[in-house]
PDB file of N, CA and C in Angstrom:
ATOM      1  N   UNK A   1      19.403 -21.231 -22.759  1.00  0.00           N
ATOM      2  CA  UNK A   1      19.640 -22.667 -22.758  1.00  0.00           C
ATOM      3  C   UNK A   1      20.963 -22.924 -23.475  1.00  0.00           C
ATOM      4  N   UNK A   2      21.636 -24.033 -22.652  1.00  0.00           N
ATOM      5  CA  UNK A   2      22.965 -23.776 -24.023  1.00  0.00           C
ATOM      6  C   UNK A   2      23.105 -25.609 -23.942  1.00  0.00           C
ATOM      7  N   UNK A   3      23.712 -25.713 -25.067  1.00  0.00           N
ATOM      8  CA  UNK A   3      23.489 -26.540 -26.004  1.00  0.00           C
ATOM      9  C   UNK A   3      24.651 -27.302 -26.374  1.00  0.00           C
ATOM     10  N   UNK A   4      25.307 -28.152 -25.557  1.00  0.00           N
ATOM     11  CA  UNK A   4      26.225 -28.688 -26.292  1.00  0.00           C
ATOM     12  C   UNK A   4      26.496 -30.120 -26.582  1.00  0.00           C
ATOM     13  N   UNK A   5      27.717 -30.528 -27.700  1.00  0.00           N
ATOM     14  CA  UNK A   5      27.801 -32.413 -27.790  1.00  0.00           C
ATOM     15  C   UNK A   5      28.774 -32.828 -26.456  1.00  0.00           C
ATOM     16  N   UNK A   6      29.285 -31.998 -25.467  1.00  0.00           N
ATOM     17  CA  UNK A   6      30.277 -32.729 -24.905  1.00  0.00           C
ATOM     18  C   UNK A   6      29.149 -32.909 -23.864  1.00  0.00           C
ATOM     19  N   UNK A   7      30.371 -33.976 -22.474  1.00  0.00           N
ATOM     20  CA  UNK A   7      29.465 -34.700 -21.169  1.00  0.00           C
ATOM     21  C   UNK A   7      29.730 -33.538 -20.186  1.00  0.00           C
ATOM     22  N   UNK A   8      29.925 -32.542 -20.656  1.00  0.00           N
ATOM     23  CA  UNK A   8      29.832 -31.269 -19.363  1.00  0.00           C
ATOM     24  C   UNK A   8      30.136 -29.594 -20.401  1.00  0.00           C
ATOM     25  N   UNK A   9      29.354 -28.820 -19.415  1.00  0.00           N
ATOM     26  CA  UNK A   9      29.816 -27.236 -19.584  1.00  0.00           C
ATOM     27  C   UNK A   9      30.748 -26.586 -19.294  1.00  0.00           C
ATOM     28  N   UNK A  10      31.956 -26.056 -19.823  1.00  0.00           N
ATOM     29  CA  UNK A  10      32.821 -25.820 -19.066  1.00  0.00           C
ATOM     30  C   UNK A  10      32.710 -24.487 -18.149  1.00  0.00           C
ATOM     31  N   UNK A  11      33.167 -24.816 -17.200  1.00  0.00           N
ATOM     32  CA  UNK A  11      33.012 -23.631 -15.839  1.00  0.00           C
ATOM     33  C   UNK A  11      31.370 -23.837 -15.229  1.00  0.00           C
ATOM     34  N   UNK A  12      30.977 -25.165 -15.269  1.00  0.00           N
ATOM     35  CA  UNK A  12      29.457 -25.054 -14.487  1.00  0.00           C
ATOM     36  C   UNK A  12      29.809 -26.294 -14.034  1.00  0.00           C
ATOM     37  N   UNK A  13      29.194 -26.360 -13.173  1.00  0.00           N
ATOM     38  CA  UNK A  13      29.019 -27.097 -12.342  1.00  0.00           C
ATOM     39  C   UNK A  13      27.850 -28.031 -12.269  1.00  0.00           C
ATOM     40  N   UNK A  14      27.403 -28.955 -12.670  1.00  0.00           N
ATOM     41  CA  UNK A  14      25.845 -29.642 -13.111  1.00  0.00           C
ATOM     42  C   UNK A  14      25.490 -30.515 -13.100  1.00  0.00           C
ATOM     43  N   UNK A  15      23.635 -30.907 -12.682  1.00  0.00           N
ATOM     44  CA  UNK A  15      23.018 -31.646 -12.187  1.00  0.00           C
ATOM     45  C   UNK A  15      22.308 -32.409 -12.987  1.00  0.00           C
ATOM     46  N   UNK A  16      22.168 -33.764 -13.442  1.00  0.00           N
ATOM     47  CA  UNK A  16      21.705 -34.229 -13.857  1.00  0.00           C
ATOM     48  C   UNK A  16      19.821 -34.149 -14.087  1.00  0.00           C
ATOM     49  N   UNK A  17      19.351 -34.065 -15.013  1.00  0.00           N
ATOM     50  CA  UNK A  17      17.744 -34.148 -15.029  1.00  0.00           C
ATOM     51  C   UNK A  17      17.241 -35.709 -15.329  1.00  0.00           C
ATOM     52  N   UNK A  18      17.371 -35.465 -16.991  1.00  0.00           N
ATOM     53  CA  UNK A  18      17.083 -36.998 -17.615  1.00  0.00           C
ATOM     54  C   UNK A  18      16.886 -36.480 -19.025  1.00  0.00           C
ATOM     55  N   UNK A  19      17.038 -37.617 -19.932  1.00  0.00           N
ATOM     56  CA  UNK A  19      17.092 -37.880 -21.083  1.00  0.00           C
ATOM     57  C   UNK A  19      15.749 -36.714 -22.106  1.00  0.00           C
ATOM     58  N   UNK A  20      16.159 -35.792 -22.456  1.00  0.00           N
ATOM     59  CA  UNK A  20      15.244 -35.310 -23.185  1.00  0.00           C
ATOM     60  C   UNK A  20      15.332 -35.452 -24.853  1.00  0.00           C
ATOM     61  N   UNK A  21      14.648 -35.414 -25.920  1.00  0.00           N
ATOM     62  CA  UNK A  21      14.042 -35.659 -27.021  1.00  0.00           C
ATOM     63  C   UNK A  21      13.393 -34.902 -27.878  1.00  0.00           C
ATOM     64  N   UNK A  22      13.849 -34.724 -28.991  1.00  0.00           N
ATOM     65  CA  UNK A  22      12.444 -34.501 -30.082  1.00  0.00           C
ATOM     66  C   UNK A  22      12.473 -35.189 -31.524  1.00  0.00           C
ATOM     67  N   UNK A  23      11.720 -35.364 -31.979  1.00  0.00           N
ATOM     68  CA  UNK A  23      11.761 -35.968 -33.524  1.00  0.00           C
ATOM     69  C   UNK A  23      10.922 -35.339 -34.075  1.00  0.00           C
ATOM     70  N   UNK A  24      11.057 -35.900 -35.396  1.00  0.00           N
ATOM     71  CA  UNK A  24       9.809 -35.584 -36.759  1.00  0.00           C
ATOM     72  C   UNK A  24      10.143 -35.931 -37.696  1.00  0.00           C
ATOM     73  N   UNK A  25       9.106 -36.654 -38.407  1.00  0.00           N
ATOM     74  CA  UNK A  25       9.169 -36.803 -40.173  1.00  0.00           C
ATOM     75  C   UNK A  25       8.767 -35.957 -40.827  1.00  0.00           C
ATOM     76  N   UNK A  26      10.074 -35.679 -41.913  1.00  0.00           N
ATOM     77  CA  UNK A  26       9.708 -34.751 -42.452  1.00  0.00           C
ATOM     78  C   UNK A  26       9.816 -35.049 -43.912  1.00  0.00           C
ATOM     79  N   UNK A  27       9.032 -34.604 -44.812  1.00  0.00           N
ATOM     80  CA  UNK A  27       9.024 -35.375 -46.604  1.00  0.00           C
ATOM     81  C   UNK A  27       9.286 -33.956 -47.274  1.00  0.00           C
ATOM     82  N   UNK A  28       9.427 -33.997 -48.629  1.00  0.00           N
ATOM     83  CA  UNK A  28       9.149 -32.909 -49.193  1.00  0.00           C
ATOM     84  C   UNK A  28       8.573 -32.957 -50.072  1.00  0.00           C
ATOM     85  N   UNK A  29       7.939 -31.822 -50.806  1.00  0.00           N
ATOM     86  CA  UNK A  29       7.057 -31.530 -51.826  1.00  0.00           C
ATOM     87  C   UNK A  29       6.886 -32.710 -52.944  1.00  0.00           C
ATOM     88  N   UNK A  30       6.057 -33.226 -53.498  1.00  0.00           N
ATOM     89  CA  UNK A  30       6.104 -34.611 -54.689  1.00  0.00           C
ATOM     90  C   UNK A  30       7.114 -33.966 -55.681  1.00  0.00           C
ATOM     91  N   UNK A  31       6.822 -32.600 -56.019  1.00  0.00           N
ATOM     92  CA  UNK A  31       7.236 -32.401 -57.872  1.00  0.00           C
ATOM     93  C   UNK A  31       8.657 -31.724 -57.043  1.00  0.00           C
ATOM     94  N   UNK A  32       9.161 -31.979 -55.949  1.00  0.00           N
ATOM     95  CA  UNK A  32      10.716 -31.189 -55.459  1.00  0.00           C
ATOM     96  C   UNK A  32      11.212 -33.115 -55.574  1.00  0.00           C
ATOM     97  N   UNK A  33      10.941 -33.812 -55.305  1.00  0.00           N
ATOM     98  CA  UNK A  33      10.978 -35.393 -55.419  1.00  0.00           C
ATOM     99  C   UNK A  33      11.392 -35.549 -56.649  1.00  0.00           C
ATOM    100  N   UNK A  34      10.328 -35.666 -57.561  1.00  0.00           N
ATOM    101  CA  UNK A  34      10.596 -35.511 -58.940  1.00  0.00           C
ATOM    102  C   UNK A  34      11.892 -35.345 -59.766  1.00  0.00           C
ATOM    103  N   UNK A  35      12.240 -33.971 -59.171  1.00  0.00           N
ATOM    104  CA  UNK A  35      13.226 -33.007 -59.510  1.00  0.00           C
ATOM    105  C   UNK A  35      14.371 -33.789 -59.030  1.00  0.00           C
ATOM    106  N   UNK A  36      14.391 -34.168 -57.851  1.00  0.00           N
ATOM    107  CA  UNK A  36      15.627 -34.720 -57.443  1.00  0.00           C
ATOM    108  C   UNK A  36      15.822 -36.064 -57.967  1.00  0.00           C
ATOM    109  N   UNK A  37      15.135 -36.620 -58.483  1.00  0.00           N
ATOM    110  CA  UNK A  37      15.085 -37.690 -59.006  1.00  0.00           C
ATOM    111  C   UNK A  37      16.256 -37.705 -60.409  1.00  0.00           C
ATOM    112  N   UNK A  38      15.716 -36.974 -61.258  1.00  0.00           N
ATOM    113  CA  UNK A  38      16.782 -36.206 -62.050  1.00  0.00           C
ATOM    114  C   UNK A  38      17.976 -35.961 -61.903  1.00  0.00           C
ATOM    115  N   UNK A  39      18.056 -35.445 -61.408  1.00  0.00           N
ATOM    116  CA  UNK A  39      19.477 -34.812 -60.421  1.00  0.00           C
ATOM    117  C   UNK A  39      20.421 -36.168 -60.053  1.00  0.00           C
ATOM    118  N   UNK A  40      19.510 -37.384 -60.040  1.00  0.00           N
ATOM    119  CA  UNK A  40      20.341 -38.467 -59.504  1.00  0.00           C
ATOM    120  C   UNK A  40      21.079 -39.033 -60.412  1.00  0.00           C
ATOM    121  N   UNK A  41      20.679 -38.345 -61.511  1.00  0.00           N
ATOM    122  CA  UNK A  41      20.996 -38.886 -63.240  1.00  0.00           C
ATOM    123  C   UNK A  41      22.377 -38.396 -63.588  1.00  0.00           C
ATOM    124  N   UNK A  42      22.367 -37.420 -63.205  1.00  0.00           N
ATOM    125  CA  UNK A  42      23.666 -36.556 -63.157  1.00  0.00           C
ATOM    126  C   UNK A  42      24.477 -36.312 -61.919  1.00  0.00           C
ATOM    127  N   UNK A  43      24.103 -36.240 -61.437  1.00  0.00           N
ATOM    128  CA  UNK A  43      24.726 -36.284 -60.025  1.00  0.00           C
ATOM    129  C   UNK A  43      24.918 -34.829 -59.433  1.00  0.00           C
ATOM    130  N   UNK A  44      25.127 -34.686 -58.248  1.00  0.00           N
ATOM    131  CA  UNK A  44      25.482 -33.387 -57.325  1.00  0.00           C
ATOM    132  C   UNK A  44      24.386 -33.533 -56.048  1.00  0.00           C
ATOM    133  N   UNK A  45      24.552 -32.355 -55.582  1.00  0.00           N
ATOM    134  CA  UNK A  45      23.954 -31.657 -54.353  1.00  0.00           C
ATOM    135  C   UNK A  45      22.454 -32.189 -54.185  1.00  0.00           C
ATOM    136  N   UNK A  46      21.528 -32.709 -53.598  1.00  0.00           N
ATOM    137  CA  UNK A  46      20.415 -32.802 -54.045  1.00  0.00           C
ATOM    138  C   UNK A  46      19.421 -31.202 -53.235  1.00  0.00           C
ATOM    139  N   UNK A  47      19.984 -30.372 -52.937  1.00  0.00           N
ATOM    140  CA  UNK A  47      19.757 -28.812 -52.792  1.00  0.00           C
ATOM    141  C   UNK A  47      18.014 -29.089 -51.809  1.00  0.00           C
ATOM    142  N   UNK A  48      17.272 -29.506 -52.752  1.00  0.00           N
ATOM    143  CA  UNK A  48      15.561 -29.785 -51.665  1.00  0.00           C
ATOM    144  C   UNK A  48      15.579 -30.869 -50.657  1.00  0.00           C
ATOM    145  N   UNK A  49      16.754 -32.011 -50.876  1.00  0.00           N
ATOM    146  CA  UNK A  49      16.403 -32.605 -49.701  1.00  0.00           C
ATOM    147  C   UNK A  49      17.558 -32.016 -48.335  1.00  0.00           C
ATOM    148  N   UNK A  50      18.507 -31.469 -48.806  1.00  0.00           N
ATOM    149  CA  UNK A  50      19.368 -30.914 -47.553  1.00  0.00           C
ATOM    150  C   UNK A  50      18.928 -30.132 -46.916  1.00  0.00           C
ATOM    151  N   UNK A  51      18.216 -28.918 -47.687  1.00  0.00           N
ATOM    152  CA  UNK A  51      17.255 -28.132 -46.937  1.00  0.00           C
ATOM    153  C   UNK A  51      16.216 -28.573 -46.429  1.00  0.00           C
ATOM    154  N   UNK A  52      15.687 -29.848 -47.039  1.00  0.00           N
ATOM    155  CA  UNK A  52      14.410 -30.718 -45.786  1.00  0.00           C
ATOM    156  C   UNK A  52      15.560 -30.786 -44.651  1.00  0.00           C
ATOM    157  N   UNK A  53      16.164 -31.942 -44.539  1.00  0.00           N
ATOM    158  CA  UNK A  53      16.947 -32.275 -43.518  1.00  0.00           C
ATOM    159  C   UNK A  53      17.563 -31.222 -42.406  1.00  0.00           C
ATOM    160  N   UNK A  54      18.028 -29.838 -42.923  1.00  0.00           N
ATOM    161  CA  UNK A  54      18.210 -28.409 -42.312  1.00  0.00           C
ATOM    162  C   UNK A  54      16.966 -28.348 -41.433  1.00  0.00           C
ATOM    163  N   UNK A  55      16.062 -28.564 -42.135  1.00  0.00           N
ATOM    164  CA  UNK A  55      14.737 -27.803 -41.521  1.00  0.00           C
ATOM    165  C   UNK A  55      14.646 -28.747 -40.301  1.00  0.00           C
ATOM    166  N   UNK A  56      15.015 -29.869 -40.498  1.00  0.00           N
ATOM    167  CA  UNK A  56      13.827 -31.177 -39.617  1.00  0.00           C
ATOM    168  C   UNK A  56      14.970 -30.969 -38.190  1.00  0.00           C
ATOM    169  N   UNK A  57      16.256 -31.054 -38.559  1.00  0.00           N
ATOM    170  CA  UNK A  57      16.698 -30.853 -37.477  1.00  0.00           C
ATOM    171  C   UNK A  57      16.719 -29.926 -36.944  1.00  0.00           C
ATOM    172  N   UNK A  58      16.049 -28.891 -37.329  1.00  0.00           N
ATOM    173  CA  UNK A  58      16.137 -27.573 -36.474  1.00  0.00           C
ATOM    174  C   UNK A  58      14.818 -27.538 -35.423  1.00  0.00           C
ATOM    175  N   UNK A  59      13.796 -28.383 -36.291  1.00  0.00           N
ATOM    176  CA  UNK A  59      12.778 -28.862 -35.717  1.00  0.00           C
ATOM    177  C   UNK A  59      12.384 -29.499 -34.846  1.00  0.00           C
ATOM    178  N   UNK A  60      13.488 -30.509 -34.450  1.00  0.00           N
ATOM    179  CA  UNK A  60      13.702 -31.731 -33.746  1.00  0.00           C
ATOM    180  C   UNK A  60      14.346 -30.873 -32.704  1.00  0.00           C
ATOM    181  N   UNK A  61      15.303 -30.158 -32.831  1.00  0.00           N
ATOM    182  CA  UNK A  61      16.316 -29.667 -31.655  1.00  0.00           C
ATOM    183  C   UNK A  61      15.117 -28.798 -31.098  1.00  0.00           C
ATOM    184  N   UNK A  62      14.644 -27.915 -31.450  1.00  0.00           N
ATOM    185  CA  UNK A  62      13.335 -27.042 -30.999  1.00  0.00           C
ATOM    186  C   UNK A  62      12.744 -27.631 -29.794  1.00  0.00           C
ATOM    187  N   UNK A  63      12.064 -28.769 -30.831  1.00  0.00           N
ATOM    188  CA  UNK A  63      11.490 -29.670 -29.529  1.00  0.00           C
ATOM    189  C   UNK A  63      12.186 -30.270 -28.006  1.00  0.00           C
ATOM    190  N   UNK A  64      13.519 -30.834 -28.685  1.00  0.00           N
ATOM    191  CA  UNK A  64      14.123 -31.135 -27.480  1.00  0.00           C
ATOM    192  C   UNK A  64      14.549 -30.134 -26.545  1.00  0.00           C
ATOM    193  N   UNK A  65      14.337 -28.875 -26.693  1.00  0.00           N
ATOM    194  CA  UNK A  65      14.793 -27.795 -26.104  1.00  0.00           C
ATOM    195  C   UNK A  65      13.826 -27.296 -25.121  1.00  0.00           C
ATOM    196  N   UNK A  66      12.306 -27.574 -25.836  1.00  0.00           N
ATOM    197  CA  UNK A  66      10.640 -27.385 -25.846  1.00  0.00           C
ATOM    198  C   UNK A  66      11.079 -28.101 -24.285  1.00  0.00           C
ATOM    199  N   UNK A  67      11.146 -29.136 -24.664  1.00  0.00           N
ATOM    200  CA  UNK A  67      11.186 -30.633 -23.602  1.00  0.00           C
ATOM    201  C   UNK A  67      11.835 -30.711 -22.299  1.00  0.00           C
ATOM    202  N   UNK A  68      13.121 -29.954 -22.591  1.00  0.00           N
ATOM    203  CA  UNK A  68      14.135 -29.851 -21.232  1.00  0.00           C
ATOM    204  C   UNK A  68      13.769 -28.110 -20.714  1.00  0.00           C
ATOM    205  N   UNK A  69      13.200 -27.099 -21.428  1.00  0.00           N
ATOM    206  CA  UNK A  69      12.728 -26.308 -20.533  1.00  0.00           C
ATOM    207  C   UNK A  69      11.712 -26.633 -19.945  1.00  0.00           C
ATOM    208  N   UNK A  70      10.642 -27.141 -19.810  1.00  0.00           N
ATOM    209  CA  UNK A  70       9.776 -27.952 -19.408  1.00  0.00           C
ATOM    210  C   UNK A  70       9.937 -28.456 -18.046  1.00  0.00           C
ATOM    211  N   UNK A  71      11.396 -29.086 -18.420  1.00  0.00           N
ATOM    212  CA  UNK A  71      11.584 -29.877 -16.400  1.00  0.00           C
ATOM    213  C   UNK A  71      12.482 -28.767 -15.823  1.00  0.00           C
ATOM    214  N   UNK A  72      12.857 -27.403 -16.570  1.00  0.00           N
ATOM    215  CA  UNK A  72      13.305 -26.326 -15.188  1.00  0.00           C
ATOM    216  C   UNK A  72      14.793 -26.526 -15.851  1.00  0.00           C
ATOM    217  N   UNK A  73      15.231 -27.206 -17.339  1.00  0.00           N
ATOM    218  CA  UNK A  73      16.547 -27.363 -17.282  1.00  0.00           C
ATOM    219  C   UNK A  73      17.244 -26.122 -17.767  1.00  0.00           C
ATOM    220  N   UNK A  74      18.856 -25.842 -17.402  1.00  0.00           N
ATOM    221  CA  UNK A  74      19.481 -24.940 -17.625  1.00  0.00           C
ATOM    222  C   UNK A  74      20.506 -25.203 -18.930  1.00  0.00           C
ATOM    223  N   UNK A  75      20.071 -26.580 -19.607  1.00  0.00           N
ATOM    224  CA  UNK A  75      21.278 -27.135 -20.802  1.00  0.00           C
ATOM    225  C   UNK A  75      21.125 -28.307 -21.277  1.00  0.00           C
ATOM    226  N   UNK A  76      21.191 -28.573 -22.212  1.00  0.00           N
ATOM    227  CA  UNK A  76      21.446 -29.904 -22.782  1.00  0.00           C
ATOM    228  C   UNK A  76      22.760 -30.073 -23.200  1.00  0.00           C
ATOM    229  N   UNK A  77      23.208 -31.280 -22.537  1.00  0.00           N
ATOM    230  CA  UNK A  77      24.728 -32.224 -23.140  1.00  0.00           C
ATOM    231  C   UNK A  77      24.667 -33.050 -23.501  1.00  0.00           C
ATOM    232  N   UNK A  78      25.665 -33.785 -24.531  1.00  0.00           N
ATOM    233  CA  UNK A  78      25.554 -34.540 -24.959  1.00  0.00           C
ATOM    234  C   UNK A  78      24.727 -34.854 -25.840  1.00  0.00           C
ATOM    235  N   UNK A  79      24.280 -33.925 -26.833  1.00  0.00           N
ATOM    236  CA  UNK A  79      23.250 -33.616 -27.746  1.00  0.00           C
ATOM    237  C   UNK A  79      23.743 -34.972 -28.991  1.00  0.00           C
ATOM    238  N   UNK A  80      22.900 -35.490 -29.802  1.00  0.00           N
ATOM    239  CA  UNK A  80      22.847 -36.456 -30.726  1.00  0.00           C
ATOM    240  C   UNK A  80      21.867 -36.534 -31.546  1.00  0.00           C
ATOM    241  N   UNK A  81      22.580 -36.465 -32.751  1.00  0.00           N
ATOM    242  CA  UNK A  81      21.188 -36.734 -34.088  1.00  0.00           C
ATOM    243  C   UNK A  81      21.022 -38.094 -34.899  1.00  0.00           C
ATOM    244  N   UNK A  82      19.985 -38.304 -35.101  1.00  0.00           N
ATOM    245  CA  UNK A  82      19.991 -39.582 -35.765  1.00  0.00           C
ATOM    246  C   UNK A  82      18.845 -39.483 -36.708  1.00  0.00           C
ATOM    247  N   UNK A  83      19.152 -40.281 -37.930  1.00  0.00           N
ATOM    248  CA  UNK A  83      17.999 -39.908 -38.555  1.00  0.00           C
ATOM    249  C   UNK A  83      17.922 -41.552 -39.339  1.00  0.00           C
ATOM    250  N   UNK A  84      16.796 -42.074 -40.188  1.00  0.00           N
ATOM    251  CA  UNK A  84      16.167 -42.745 -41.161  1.00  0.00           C
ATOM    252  C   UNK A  84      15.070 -42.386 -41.750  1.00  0.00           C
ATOM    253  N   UNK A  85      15.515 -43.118 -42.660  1.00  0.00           N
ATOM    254  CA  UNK A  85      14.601 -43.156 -44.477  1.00  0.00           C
ATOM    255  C   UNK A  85      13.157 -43.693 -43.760  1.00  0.00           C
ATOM    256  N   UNK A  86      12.111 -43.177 -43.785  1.00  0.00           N
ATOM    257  CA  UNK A  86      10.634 -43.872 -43.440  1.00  0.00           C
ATOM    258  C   UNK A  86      10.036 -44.208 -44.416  1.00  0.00           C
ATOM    259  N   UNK A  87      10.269 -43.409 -45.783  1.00  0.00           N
ATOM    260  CA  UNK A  87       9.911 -43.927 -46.725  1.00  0.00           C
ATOM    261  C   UNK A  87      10.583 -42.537 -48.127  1.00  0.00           C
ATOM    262  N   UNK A  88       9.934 -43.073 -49.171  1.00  0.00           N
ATOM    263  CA  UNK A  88      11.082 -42.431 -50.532  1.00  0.00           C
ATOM    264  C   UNK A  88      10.576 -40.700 -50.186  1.00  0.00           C
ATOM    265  N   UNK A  89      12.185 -40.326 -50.324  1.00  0.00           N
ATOM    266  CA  UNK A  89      10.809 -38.685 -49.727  1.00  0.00           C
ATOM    267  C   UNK A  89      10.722 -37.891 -48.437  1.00  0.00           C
ATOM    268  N   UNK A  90      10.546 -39.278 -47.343  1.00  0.00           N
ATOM    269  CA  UNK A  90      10.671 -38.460 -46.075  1.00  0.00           C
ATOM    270  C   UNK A  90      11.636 -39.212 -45.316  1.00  0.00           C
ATOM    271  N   UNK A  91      11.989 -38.729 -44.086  1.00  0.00           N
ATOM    272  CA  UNK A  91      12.867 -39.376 -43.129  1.00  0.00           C
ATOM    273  C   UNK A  91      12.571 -38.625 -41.905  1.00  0.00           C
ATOM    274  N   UNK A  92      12.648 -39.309 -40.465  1.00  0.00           N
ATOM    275  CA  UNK A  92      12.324 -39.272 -39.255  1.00  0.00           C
ATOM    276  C   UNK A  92      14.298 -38.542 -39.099  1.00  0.00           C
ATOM    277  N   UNK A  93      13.757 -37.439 -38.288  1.00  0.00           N
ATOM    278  CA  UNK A  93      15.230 -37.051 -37.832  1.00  0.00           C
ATOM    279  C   UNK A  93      14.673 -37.065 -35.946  1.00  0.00           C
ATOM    280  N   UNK A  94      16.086 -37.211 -34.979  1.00  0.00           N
ATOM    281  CA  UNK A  94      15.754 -37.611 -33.799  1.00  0.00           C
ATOM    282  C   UNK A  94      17.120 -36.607 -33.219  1.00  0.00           C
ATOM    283  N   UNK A  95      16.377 -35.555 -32.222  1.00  0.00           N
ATOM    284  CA  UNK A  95      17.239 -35.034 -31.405  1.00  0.00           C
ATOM    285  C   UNK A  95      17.801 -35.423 -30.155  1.00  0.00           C
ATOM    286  N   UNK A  96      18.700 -35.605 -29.327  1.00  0.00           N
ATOM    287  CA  UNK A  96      18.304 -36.117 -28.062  1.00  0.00           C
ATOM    288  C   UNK A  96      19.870 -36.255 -27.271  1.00  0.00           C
ATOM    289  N   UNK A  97      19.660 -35.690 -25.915  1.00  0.00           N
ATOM    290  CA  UNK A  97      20.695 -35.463 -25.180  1.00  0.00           C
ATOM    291  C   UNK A  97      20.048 -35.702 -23.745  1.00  0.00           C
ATOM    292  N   UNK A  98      21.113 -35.167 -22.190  1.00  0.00           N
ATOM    293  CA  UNK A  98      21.140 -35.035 -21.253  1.00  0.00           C
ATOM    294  C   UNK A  98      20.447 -33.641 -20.748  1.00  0.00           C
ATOM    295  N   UNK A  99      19.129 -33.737 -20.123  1.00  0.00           N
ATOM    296  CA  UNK A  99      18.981 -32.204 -19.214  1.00  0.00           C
ATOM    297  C   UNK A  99      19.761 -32.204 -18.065  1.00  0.00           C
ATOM    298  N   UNK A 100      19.928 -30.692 -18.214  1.00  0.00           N
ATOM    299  CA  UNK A 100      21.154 -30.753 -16.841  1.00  0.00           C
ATOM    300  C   UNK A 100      20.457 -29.810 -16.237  1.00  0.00           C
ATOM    301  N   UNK A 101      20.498 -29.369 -15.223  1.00  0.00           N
ATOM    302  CA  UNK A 101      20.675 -27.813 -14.358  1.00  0.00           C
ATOM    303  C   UNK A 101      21.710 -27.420 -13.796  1.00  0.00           C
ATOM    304  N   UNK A 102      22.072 -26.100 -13.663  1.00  0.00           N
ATOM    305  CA  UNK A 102      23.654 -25.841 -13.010  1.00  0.00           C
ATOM    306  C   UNK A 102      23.125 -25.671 -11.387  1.00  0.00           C
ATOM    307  N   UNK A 103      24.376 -26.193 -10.472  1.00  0.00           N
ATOM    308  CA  UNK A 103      23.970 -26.058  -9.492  1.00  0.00           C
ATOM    309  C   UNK A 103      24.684 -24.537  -8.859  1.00  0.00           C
TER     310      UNK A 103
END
């Protein structure tokens, strides 16, 4: 499957499918919360929530990948992430692009 942000593959030739997707909320641990809470005191990296966020989108892309092999696709373009705060802690991350097939 290949995977990209632009509106085409270069050297393929390709067919439109439709809009594929994945999401998830993802929170982390209370006492990793805690911790970062701290951290806000002083400032820097907040290290547990980037690695949430690492994870969720890897999670999210999974799915959308899950999703467009599913309808027979050979690629996703036009790939896009989006994410929000759902609440203190967690956040909904959202994968989502074009299935294509090469013709």
């Amino acid at each position: 499957m290949i995977l990209v942000n632009t509106d085409f593959i270069s050297g393929k030739e390709i067919e439109t499918i439709q809009i594929v997707k994945g999401a998830i909320i993802q929170s982390k641990h209370m006492g990793k919360d805690i911790m970062a809470s701290f951290k806000t005191i002083v400032g820097g990296e907040l290290k547990g929530y980037s690695d949430m966020m690492n994870e969720a989108r890897a999670k999210a892309t999974k799915r959308m990948v899950e999703e467009a092999t599913s309808l027979g696709a050979d690629g996703v373009i036009n790939i896009r992430y989006a994410s929000a705060a759902v609440m203190q802690g967690a956040a909904e991350v959202m994968a989502y692009g074009t299935a294509v097939k090469f013709k």
